[in-house]
C-alpha atoms as a PDB file:
ATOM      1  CA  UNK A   1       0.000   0.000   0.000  1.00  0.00           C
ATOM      2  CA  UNK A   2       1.104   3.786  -0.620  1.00  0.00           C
ATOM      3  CA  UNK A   3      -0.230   5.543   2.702  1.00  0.00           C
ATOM      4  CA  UNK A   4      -0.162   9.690   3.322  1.00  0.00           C
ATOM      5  CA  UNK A   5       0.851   9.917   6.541  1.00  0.00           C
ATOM      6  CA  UNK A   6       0.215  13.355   8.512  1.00  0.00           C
ATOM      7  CA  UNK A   7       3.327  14.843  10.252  1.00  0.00           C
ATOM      8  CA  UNK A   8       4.155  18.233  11.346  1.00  0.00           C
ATOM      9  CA  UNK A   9       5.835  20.210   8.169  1.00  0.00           C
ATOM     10  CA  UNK A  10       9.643  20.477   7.965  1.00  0.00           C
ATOM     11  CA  UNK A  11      10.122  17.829  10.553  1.00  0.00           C
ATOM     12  CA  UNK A  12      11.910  14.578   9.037  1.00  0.00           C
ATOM     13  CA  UNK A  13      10.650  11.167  10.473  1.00  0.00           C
ATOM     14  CA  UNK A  14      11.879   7.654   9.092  1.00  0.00           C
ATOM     15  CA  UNK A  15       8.333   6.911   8.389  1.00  0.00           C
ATOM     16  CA  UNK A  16       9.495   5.453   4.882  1.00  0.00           C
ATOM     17  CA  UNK A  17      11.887   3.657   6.882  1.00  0.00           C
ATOM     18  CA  UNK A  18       9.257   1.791   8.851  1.00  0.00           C
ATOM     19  CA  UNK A  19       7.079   1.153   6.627  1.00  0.00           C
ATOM     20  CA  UNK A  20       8.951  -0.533   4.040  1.00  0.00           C
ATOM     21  CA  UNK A  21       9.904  -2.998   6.569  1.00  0.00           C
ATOM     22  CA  UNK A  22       5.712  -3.656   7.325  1.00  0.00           C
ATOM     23  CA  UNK A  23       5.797  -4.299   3.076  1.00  0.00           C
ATOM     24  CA  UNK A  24       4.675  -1.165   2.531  1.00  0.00           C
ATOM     25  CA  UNK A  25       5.518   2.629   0.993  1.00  0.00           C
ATOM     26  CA  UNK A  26       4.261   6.090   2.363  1.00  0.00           C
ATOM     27  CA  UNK A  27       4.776   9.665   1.916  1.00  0.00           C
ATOM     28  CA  UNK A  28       4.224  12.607   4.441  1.00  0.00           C
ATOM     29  CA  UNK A  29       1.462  15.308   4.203  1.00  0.00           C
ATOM     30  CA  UNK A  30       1.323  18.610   6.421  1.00  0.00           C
ATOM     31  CA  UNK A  31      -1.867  19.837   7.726  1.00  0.00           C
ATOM     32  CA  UNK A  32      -0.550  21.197  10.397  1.00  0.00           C
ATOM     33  CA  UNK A  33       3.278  23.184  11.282  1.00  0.00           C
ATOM     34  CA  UNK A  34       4.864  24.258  14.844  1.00  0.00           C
ATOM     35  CA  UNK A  35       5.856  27.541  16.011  1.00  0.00           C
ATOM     36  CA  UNK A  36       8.382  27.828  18.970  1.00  0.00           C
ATOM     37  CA  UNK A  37       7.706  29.090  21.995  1.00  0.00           C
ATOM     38  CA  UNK A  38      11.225  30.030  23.179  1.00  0.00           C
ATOM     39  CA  UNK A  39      10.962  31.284  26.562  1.00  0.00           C
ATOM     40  CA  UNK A  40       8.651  28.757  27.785  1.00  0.00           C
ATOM     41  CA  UNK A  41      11.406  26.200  26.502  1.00  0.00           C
ATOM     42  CA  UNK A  42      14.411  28.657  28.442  1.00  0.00           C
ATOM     43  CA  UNK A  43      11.812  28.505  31.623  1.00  0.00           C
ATOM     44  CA  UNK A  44      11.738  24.716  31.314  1.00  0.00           C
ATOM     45  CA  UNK A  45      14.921  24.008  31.406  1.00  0.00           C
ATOM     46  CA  UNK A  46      15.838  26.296  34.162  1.00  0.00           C
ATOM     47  CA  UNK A  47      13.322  24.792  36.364  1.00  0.00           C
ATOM     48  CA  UNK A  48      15.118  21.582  35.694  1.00  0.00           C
ATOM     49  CA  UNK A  49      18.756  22.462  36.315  1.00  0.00           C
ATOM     50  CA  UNK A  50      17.222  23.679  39.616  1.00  0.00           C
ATOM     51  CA  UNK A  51      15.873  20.354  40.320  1.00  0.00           C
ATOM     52  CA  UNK A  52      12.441  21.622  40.634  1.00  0.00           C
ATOM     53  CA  UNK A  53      10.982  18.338  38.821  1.00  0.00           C
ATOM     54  CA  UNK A  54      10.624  15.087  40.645  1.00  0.00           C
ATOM     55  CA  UNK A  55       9.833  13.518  37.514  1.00  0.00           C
ATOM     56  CA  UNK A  56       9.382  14.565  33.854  1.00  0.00           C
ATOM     57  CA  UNK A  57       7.003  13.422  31.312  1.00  0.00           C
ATOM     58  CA  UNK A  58       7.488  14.369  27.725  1.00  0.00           C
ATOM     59  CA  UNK A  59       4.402  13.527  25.420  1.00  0.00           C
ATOM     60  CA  UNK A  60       5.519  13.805  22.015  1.00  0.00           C
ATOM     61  CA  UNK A  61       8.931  13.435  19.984  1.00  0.00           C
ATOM     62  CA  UNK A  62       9.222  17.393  19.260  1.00  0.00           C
ATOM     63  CA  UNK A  63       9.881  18.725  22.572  1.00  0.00           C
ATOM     64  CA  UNK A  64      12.125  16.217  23.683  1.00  0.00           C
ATOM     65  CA  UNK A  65      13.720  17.143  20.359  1.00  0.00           C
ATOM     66  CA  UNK A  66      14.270  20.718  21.156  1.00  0.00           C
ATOM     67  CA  UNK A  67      14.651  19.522  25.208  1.00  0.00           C
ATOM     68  CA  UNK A  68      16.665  16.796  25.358  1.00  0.00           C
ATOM     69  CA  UNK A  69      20.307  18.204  24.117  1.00  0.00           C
ATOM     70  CA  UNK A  70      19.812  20.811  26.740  1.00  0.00           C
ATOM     71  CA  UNK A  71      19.201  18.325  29.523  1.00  0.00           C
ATOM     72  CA  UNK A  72      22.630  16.490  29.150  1.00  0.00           C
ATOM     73  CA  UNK A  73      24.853  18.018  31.761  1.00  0.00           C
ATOM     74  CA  UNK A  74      21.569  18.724  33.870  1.00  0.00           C
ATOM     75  CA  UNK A  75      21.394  15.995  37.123  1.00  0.00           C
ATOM     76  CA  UNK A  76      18.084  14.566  35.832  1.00  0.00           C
ATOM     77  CA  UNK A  77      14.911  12.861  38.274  1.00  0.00           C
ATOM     78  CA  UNK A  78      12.920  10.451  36.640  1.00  0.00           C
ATOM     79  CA  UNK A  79      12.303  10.904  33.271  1.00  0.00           C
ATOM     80  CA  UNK A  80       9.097   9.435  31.018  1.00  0.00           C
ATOM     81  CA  UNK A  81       8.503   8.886  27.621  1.00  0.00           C
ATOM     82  CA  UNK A  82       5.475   8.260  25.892  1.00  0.00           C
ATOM     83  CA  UNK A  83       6.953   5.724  23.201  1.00  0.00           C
ATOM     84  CA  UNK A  84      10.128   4.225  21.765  1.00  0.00           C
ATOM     85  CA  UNK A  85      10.278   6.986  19.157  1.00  0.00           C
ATOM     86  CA  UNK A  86      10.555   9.877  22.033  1.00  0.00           C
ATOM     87  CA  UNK A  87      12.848   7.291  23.937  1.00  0.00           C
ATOM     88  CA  UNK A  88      15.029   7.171  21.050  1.00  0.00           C
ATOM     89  CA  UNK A  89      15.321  11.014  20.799  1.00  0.00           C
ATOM     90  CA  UNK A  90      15.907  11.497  24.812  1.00  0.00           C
ATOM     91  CA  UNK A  91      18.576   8.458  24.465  1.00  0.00           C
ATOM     92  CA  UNK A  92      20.380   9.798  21.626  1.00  0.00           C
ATOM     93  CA  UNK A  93      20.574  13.007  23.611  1.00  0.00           C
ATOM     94  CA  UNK A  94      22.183  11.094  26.434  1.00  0.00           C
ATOM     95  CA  UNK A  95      18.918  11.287  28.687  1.00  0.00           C
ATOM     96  CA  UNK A  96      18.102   7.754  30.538  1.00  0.00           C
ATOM     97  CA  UNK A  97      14.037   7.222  30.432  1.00  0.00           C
ATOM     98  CA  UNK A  98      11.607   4.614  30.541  1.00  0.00           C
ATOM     99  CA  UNK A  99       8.846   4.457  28.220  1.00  0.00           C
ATOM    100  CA  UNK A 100       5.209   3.907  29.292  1.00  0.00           C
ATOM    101  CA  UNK A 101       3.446   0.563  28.396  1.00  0.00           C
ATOM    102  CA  UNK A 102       0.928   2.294  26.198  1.00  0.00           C
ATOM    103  CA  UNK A 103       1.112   4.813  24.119  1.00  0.00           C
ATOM    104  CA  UNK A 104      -1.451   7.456  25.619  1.00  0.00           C
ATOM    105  CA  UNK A 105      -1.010   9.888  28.141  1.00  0.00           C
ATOM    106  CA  UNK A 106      -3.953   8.356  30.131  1.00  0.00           C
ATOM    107  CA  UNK A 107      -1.192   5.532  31.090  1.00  0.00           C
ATOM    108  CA  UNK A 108       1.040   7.942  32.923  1.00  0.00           C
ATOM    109  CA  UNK A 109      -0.586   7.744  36.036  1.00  0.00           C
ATOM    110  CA  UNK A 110      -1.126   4.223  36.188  1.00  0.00           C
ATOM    111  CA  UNK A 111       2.682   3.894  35.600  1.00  0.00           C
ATOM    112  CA  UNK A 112       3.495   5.636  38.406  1.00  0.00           C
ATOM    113  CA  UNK A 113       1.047   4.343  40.525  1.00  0.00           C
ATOM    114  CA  UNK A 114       1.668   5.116  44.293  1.00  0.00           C
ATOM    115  CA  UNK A 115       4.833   6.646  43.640  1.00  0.00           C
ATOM    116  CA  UNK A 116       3.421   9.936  42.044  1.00  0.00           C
ATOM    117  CA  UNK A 117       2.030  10.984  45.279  1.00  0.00           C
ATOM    118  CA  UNK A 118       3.654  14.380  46.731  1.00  0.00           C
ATOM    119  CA  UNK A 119       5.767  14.704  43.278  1.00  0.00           C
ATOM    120  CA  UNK A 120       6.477  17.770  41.015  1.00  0.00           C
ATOM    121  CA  UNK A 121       5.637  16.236  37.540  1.00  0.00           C
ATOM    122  CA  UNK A 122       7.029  18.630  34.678  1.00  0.00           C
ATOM    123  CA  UNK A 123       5.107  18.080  31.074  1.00  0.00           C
ATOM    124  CA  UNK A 124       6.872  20.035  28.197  1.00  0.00           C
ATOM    125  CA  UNK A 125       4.594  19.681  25.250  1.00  0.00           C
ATOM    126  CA  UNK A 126       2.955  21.337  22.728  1.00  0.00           C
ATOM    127  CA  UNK A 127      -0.040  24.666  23.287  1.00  0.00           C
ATOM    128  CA  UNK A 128      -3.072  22.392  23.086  1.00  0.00           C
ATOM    129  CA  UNK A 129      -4.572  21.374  26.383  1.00  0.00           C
ATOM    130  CA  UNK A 130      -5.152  17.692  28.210  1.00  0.00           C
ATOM    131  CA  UNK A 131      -7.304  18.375  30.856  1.00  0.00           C
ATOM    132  CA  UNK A 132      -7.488  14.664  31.588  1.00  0.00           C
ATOM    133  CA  UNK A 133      -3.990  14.396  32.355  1.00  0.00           C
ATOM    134  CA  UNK A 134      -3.713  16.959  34.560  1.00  0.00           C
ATOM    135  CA  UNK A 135      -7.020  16.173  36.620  1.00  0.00           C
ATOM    136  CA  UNK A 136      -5.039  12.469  36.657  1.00  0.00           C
ATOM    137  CA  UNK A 137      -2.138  13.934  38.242  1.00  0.00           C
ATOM    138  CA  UNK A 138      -3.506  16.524  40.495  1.00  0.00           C
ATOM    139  CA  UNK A 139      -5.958  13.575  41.643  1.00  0.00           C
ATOM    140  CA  UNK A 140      -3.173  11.141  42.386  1.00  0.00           C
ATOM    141  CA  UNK A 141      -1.696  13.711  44.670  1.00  0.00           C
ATOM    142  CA  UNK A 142       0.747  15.095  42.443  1.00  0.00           C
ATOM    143  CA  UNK A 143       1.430  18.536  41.139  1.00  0.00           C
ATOM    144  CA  UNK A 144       2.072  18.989  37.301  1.00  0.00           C
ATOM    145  CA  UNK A 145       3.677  22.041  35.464  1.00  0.00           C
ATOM    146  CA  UNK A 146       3.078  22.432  31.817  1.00  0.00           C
ATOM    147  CA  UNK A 147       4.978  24.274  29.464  1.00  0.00           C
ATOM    148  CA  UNK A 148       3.438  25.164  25.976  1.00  0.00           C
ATOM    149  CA  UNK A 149       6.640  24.841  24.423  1.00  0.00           C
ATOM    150  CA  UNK A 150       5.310  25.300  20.834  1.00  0.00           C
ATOM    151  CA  UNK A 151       2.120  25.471  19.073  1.00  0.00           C
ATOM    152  CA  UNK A 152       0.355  23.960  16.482  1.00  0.00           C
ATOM    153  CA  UNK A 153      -0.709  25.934  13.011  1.00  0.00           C
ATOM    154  CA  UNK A 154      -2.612  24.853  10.426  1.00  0.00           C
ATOM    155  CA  UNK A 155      -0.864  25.060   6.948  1.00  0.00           C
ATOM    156  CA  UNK A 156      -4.296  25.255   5.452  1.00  0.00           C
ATOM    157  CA  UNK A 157      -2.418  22.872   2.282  1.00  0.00           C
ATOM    158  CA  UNK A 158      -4.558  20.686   0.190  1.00  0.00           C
ATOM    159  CA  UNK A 159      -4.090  17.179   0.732  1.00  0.00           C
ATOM    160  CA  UNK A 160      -3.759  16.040  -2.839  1.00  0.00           C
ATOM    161  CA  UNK A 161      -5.307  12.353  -2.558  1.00  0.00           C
ATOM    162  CA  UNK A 162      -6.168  12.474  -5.858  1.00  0.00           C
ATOM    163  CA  UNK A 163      -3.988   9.653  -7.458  1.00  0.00           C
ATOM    164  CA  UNK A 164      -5.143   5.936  -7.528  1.00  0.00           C
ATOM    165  CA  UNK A 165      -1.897   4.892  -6.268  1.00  0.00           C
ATOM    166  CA  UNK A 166      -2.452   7.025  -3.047  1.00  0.00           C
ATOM    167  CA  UNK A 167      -4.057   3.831  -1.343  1.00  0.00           C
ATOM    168  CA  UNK A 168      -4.669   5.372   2.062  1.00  0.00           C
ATOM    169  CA  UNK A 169      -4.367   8.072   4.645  1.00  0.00           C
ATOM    170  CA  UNK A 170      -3.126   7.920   8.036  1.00  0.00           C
ATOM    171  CA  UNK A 171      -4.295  10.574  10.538  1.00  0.00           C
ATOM    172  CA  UNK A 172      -1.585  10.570  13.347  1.00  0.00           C
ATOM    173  CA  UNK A 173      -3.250  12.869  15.708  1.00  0.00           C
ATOM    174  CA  UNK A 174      -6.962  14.177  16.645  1.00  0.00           C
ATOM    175  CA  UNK A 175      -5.572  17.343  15.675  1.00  0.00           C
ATOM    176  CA  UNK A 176      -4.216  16.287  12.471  1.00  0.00           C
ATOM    177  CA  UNK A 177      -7.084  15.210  11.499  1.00  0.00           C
ATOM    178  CA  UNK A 178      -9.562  18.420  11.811  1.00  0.00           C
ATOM    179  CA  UNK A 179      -6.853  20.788  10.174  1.00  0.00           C
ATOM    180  CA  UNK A 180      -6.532  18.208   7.615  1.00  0.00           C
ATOM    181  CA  UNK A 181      -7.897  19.597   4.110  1.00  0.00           C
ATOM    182  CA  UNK A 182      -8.863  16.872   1.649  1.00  0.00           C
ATOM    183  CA  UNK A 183     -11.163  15.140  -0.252  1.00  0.00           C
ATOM    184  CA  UNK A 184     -12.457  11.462   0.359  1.00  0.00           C
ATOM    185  CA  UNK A 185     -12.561   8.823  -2.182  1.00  0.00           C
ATOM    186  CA  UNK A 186     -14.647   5.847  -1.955  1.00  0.00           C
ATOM    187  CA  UNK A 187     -11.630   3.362  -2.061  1.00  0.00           C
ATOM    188  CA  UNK A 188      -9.465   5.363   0.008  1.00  0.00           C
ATOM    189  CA  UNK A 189      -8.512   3.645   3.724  1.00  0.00           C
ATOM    190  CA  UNK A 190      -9.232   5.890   6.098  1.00  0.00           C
ATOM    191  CA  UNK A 191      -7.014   5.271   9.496  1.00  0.00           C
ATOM    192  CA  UNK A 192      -6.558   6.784  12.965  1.00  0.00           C
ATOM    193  CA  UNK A 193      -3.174   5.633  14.890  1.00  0.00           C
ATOM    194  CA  UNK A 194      -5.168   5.337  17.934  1.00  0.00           C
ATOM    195  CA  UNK A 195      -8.102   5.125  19.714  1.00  0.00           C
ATOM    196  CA  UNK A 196      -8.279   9.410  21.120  1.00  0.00           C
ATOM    197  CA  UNK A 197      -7.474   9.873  17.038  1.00  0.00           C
ATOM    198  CA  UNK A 198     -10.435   7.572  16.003  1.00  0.00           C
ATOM    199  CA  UNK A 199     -12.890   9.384  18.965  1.00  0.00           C
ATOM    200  CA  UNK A 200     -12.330  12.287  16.699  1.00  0.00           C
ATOM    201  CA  UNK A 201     -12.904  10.885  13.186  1.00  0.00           C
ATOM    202  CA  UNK A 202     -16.211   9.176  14.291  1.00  0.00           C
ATOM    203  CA  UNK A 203     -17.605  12.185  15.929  1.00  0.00           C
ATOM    204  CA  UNK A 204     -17.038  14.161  12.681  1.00  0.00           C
ATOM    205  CA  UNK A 205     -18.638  11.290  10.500  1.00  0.00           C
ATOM    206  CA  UNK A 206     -15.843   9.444   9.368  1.00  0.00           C
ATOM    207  CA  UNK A 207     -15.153   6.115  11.032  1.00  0.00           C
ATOM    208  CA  UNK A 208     -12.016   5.245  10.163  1.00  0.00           C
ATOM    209  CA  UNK A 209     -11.288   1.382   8.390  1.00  0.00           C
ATOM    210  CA  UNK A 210      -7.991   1.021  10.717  1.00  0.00           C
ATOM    211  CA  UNK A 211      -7.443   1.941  13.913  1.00  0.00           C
ATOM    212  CA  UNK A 212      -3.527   1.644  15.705  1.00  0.00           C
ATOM    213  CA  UNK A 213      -2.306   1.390  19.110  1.00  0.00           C
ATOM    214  CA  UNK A 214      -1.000   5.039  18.997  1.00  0.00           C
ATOM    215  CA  UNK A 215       2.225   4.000  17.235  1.00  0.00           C
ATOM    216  CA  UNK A 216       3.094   4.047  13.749  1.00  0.00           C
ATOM    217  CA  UNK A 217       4.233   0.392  14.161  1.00  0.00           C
ATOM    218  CA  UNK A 218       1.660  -0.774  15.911  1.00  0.00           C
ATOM    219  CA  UNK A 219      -1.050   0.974  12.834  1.00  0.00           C
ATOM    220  CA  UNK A 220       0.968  -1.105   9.862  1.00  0.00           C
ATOM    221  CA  UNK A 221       0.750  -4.404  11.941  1.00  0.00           C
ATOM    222  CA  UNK A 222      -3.192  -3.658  11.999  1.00  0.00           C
ATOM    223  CA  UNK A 223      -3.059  -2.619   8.244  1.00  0.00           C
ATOM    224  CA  UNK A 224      -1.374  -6.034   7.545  1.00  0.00           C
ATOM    225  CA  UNK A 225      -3.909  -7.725   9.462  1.00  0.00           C
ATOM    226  CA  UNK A 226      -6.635  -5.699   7.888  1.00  0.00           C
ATOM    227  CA  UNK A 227      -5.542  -6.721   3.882  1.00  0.00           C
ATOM    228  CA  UNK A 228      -4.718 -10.421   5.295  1.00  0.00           C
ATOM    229  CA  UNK A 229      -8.571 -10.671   6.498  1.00  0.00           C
ATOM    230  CA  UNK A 230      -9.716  -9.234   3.579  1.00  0.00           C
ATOM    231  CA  UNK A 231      -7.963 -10.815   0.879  1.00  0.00           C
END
């Protein structure tokens, strides 16, 4: 299959990479680009050279990105990731973490379990809110500090699903999705890579044919699974 997959513009995944190795091709589309917010990253990281944080729990693969090369000489306290691709960012960067067991922020908590209680949880991430994660935390005891690090623009760009050999399109965020601009086709595969994703497709209409664990991996074993029921 030859699957659009949605990604933030001017940031380079190995999407291709992965995929080829499920049997498939892709190409990235960009409904949606980031705008820094610099002084909420320079806040950040002073908080955490001042061993403020008790813990911190990055969200996404950009701000550990921007965070993680900064955090290298800094004595670090526990430190979260919300799948192997942010892992392998922090890593690279020389920052130790271990990676939660699902790949939604509703998992944090339940990670944690009793230990969260009475801790300073710093979230770097991007300007769009998760109220449930932060009633989760403040619930458990725990006190959590966001910082908006960047936001999220719409690019406005026409999605140009046009061509027969476009087989599908992958939405890889709820977000994603409603700044997405394009048109359906009645053989295009629709897909979410996760449940919070699908939520959002289904509420606008559009249930999606595939839906993933919340990683990229986990979507192309479904999509395998998927052709291998239906052929």
């Amino acid at each position: 299959m030859n699957i659009a997959i949605t990604r933030l513009k001017e940031k380079e995944t190995d999407d291709k990479e992965r995929c080829l190795r499920h049997g498939h091709d892709c190409f990235s589309v960009f409904p949606l680009s980031s705008r820094l917010y610099s002084d909420e990253i320079d806040e950040f990281i002073r908080m955490a050279k001042q061993r403020v944080f008790d813990c911190i729990f990055f969200t996404s693969a950009l701000p550990a990105s921007l965070i993680a090369p900064r955090l290298a000489t800094v004595p670090l306290p526990r430190v979260i990731a919300i799948g192997p691709q942010t892992a392998k960012i922090l890593r690279s960067s020389g920052v130790p973490c271990e990676v939660l067991p699902q790949f939604y922020s509703k998992a944090f908590v339940p990670y944690l379990g009793s230990w969260i209680e009475g801790k300073q949880i710093g979230i770097p991430r991007a300007d769009v809110p998760n109220d449930a994660l932060i009633s989760a935390i403040t619930e458990a005891g725990a006190t959590a500090y966001e910082y908006r690090c960047y936001g999220l623009c719409p690019t406005y760009e026409l999605i140009d699903l046009s061509d027969s050999s476009v087989d599908a399109i992958l939405f890889t965020s709820s977000m994603s999705f409603t700044a997405s601009v394009w048109k359906r086709r009645p053989d295009l595969l629709t897909m979410a890579i996760g449940e919070v994703t699908a939520e959002v497709m289904i509420h606008a209409g559009i249930k999606p044919d595939i839906v993933g664990d919340g990683s990229l991996e986990g979507t192309l074993d479904e999509i395998n699974m998927y052709l291998l029921l239906r052929s």
